[in-house]
Protein backbone atom coordinates (compact mmCIF):
# COMPACT_ATOMS: atom_id res chain seq x y z
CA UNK A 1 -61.84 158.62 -32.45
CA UNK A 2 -63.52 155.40 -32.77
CA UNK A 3 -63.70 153.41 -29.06
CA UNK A 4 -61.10 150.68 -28.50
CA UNK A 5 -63.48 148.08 -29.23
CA UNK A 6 -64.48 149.10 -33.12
CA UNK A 7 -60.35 149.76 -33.75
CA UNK A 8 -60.23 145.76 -32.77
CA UNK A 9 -62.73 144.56 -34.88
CA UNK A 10 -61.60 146.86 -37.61
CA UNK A 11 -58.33 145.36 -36.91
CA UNK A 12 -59.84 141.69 -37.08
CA UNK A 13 -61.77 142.09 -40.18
CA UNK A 14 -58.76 143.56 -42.56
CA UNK A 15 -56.45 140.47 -40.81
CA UNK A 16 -59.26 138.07 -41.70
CA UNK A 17 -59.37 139.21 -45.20
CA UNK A 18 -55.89 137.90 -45.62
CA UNK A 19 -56.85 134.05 -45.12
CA UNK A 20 -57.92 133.44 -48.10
CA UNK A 21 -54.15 133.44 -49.63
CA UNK A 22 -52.60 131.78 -47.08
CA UNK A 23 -51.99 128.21 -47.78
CA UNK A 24 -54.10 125.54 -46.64
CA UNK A 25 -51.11 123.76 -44.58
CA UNK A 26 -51.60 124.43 -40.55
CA UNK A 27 -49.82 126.40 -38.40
CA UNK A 28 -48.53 126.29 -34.82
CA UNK A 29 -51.39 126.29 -32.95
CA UNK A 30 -51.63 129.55 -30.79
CA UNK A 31 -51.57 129.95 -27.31
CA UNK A 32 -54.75 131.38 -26.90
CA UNK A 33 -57.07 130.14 -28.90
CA UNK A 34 -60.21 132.42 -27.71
CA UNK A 35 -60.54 136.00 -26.51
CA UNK A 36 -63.26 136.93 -24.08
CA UNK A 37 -64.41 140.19 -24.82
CA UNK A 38 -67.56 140.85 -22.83
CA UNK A 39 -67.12 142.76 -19.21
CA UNK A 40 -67.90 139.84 -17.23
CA UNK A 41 -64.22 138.43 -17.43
CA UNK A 42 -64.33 135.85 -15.03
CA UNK A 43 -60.41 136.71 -13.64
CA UNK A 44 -58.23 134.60 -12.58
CA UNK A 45 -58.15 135.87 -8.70
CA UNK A 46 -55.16 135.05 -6.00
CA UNK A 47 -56.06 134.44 -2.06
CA UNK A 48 -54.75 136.84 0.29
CA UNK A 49 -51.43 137.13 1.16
CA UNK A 50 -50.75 137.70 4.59
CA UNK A 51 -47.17 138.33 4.44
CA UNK A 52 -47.83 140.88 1.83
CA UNK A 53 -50.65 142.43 3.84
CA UNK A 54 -48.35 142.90 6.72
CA UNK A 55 -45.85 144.74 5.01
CA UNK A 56 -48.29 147.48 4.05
CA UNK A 57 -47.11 150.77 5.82
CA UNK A 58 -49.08 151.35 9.29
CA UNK A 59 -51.65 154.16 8.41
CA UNK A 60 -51.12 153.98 4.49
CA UNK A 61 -53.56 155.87 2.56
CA UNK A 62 -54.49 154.61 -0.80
CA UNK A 63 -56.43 156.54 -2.77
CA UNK A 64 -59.12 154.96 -1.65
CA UNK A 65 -60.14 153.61 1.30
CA UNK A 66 -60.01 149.30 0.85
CA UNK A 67 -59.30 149.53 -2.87
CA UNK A 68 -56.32 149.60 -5.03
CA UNK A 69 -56.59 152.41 -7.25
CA UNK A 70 -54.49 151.38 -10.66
CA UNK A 71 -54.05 153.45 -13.75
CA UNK A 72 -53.92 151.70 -17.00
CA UNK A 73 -53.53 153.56 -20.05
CA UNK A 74 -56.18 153.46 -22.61
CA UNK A 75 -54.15 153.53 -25.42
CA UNK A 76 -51.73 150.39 -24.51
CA UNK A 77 -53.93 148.30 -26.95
CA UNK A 78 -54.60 144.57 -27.30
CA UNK A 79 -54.05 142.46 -25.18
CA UNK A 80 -52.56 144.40 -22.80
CA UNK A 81 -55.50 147.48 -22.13
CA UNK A 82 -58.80 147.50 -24.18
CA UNK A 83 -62.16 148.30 -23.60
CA UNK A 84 -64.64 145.78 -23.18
CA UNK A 85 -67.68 145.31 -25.52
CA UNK A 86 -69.39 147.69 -23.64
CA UNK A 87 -66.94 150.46 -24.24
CA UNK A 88 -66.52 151.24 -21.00
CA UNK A 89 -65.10 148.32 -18.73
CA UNK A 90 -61.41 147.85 -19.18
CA UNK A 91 -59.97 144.47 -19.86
CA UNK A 92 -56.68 142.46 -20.71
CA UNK A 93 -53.48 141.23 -19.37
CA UNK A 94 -52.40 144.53 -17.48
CA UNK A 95 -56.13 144.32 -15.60
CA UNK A 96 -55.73 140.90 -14.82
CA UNK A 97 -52.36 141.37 -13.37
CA UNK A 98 -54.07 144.33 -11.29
CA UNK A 99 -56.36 142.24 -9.66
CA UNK A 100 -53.83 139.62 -8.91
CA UNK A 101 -51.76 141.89 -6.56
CA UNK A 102 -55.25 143.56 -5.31
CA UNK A 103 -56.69 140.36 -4.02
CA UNK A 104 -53.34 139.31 -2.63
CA UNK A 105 -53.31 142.73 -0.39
CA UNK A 106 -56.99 141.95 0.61
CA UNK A 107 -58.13 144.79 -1.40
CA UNK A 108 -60.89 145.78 -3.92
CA UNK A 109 -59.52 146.48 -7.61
CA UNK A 110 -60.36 150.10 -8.50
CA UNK A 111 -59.23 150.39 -12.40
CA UNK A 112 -58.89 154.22 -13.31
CA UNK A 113 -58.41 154.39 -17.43
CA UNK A 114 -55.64 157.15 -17.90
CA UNK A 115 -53.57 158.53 -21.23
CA UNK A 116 -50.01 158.22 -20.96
CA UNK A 117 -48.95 161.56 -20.13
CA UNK A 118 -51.18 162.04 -17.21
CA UNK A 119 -49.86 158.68 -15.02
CA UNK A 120 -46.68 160.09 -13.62
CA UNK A 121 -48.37 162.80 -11.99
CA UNK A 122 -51.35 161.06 -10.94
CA UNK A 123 -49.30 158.53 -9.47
CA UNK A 124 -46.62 161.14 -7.69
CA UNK A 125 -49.61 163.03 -6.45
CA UNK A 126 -51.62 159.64 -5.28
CA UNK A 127 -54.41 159.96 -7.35
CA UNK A 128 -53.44 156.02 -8.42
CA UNK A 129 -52.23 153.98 -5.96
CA UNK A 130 -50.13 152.06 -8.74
CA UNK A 131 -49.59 152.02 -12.63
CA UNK A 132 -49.75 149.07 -14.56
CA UNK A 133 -49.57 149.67 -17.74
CA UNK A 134 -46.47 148.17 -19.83
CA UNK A 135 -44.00 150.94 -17.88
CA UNK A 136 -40.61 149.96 -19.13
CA UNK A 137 -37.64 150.75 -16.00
CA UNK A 138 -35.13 153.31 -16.60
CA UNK A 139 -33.03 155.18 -14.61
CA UNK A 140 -34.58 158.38 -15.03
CA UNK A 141 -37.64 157.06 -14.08
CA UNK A 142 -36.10 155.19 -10.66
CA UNK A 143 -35.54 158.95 -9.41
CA UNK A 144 -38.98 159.74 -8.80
CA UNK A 145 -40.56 156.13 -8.62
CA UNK A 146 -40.40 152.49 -6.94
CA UNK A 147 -40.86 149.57 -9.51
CA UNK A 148 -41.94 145.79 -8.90
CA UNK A 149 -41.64 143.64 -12.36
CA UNK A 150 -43.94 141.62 -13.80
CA UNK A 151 -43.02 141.14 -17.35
CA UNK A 152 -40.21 141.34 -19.61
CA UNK A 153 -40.03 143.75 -22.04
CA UNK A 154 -40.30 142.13 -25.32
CA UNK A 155 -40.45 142.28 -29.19
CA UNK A 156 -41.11 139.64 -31.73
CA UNK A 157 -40.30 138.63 -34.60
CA UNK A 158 -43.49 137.38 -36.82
CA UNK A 159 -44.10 135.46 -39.89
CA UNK A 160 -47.39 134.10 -41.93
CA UNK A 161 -48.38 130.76 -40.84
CA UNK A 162 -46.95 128.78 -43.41
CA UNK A 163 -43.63 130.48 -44.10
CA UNK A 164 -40.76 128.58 -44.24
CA UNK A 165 -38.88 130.71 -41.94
CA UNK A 166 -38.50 128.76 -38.57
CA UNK A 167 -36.42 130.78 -37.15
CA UNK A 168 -34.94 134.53 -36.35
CA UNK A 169 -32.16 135.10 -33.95
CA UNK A 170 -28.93 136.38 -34.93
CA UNK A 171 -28.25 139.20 -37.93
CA UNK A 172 -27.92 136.01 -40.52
CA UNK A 173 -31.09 135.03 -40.41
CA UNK A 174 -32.51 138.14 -41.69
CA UNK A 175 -30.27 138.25 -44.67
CA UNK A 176 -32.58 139.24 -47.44
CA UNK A 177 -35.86 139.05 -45.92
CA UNK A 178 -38.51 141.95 -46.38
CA UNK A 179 -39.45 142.85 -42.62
CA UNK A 180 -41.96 145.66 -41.19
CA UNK A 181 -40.46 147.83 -38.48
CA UNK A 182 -41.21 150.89 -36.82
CA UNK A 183 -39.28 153.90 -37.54
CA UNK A 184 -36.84 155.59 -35.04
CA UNK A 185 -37.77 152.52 -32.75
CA UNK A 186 -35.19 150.17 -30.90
CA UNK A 187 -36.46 147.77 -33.42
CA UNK A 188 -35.40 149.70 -35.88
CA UNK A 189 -32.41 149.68 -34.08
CA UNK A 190 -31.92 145.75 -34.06
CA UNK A 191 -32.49 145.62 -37.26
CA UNK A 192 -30.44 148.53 -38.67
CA UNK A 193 -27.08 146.82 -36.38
CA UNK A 194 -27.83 143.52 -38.04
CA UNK A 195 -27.77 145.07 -41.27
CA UNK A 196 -24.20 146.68 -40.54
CA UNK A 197 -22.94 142.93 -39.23
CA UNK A 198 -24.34 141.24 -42.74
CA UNK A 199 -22.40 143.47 -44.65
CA UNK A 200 -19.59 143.43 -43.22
CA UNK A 201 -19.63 139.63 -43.40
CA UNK A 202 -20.22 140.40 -47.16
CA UNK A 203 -24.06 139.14 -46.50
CA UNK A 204 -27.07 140.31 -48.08
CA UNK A 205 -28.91 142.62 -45.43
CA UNK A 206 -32.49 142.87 -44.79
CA UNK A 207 -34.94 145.36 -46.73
CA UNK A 208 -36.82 147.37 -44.13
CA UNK A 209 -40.43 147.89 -44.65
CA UNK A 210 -42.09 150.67 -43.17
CA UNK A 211 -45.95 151.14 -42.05
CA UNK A 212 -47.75 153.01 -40.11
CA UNK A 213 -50.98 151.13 -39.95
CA UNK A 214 -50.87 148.14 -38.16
CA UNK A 215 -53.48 145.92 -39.91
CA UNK A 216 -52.22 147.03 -43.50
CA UNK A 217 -48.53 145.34 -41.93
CA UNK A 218 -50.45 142.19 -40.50
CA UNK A 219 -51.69 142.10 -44.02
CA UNK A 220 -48.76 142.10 -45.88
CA UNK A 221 -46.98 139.69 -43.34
CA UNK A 222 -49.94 137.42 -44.71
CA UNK A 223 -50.32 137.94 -48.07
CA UNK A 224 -46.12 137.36 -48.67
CA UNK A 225 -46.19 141.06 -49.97
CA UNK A 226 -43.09 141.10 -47.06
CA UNK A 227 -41.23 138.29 -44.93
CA UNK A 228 -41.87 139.29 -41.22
CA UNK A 229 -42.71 141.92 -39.17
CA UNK A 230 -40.81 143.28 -35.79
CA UNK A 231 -42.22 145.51 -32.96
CA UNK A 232 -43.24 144.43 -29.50
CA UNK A 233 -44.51 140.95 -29.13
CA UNK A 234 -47.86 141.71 -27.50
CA UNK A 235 -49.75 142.90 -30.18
CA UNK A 236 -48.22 140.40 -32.96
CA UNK A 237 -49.29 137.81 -30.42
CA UNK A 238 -53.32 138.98 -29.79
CA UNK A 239 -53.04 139.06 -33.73
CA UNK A 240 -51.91 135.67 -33.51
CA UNK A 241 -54.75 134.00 -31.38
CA UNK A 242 -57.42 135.97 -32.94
CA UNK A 243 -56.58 134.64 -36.48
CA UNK A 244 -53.89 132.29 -36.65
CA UNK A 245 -53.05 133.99 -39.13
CA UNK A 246 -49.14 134.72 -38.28
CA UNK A 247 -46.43 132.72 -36.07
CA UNK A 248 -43.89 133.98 -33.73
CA UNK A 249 -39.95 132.91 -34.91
CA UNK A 250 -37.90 134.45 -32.76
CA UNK A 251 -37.76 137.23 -29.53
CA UNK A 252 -35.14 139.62 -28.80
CA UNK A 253 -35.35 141.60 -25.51
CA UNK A 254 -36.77 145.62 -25.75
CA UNK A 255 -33.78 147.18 -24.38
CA UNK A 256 -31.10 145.23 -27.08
CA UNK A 257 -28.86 145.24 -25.86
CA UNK A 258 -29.31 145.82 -22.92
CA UNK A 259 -32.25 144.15 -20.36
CA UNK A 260 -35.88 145.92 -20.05
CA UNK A 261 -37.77 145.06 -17.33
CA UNK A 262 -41.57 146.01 -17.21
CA UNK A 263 -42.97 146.65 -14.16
CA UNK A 264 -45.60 147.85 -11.74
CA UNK A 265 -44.85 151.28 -10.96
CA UNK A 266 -45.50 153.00 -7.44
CA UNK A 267 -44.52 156.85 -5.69
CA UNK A 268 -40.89 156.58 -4.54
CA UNK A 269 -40.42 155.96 -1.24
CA UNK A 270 -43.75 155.73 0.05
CA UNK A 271 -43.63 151.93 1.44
CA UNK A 272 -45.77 150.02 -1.57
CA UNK A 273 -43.84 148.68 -3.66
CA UNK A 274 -42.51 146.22 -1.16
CA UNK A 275 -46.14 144.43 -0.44
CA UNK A 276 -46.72 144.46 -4.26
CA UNK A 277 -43.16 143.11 -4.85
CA UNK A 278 -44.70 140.19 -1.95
CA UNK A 279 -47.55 139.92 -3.87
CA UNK A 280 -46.31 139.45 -7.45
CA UNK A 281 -43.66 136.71 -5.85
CA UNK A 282 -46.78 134.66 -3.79
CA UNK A 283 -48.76 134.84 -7.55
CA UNK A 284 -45.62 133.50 -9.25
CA UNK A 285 -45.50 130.79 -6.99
CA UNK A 286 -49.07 130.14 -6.94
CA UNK A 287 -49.44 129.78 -10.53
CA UNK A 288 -51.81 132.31 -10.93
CA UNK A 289 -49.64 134.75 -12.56
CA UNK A 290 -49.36 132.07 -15.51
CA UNK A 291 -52.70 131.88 -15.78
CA UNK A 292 -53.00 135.47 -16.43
CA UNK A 293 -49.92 135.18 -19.20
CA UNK A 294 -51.29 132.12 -21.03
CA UNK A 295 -55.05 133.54 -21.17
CA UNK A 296 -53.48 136.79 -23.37
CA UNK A 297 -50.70 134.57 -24.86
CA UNK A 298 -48.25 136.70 -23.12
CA UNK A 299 -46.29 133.55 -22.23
CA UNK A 300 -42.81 134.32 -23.58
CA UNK A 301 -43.07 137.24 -21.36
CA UNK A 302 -43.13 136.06 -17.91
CA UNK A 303 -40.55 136.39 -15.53
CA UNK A 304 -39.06 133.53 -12.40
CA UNK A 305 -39.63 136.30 -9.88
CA UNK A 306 -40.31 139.74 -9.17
CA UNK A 307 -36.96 142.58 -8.65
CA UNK A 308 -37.84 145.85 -6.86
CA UNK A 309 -35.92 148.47 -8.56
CA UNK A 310 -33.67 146.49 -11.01
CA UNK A 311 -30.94 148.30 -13.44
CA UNK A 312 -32.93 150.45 -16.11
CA UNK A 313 -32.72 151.44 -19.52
CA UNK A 314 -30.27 154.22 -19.26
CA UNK A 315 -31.53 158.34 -19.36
């Protein structure tokens, strides 16, 4: 398995080879317009937070002593969880938001790379002290575990630069277009409902597209071989400020229809998540937590304030 680092610059090079057909007319500038890969990050950091501090249990054990232990999975991808370009120091927006909430509690970040399947135990068991890593709440997962949000959980809809599509936001505006989705996703989903509402308004529906290779879609999107892609916004976005390549035309929340709420994800019951929950609401306030958004162009993603335990996605 090549490291995360080669799949991004693999990823790079095959979007890059798509400029050359794109038309020479600008577009949007992106929100980010450069991506610091090295280890040495230089983080946006938050000041301590004494009203968080004191709401830390009396005698809580983290995982270890003065640090906050956070799992991030290794395979989240760009921009949320990569490796660094020396393959071994993990970096992007879910690290960043780590180390918000660990400076506010007066503690030293301990990032612990994890797959997905391993974090719910490692975090029941308090091998982590936290999760962040693009957890979605449902109600299954409110049984065995506290949440604080940070994010919402979106997806994106994604054009070339100089398409003449503006705009994507109700099932007539995909009438006819070639779009790349995932299949069996809630995308997919969207997509398929729109469909059903075109027709019977006796409107042309959309032709789904269907790849599994990420760059080979990003490619398409910018060749005009297809219209628009939509999946989750994070990884259209990254595209986005590495090339410029693509532009974002329209959002439509993860759980359609229903809210999704990502969030940073703690043992039940054991007294955290209400000092993170402080913490997240003091780096809101503080700006810093818009920092972290803007420097992964994770904008359209941010939240007013932090919910502990909010409705979820149902089981």
């Amino acid at each position: 398995m090549l490291a995360n680092t080669a799949r991004l610059a693999l990823l790079t090079i095959a979007i890059g080879l798509a400029q050359p057909v794109l038309a020479a007319e600008s577009a949007t500038p992106p929100t980010v317009q450069k991506i610091n890969l090295s280890p040495d990050q230089q983080r946006i950091r938050a000041p301590r937070n004494e009203e968080a501090i004191a709401q830390i249990p009396q005698g809580f054990k983290f995982a270890q002593p003065g640090k906050f232990t956070v799992a991030v999975s290794g395979t989240a991808g760009p921009p949320l969880a990569l490796l660094a370009s020396d393959d071994k120091t993990t970096i992007g927006s879910e690290a960043d938001t780590a180390q918000l909430v660990a400076d506010s509690l007066g503690l030293q970040l301990n990032v612990v790379q994890t797959s997905w399947e391993d974090w719910p135990l490692g975090v029941s068991s308090g091998k982590y002290d936290a999760v962040i890593s693009n957890v979605t709440v449902t109600e299954a997962r409110k049984k065995r575990f506290d949440f604080a949000t940070y994010r919402k959980d979106v997806l994106g809809f994604y054009v070339k630069a100089n398409s003449k599509i503006t705009s994507i936001k109700q099932a007539s505006d995909i009438a006819g277009l070639k779009i790349i989705v995932g299949s069996g996703t809630n995308q997919e989903k969207v997509l398929l409902a729109w469909n059903e509402e075109n027709e019977k308004a006796g409107i042309k529906p959309a032709l789904l597209q269907y790849y599994d290779d990420v760059a080979a879609a990003q490619l398409a999107v910018q060749s005009g071989r297809v219209d628009a892609t939509f999946g989750p916004n994070a990884l259209s976005a990254y595209s986005q400020a590495l090339t410029n390549g693509i532009k974002r035309v329209g959002i439509v929340n993860g759980g359609w229809p229903r809210r999704a709420d990502i969030a940073v994800t703690t043992r039940k019951d054991n007294g955290l998540v209400k000092p993170i929950h402080t913490a997240l609401q003091g780096v809101i306030a503080g700006g810093q937590y818009d920092q972290v958004l803007k420097r992964w162009g994770l904008d359209v993603e941010r939240i007013d304030q932090s919910e502990i335990n909010p409705p979820g996605l149902p089981d």
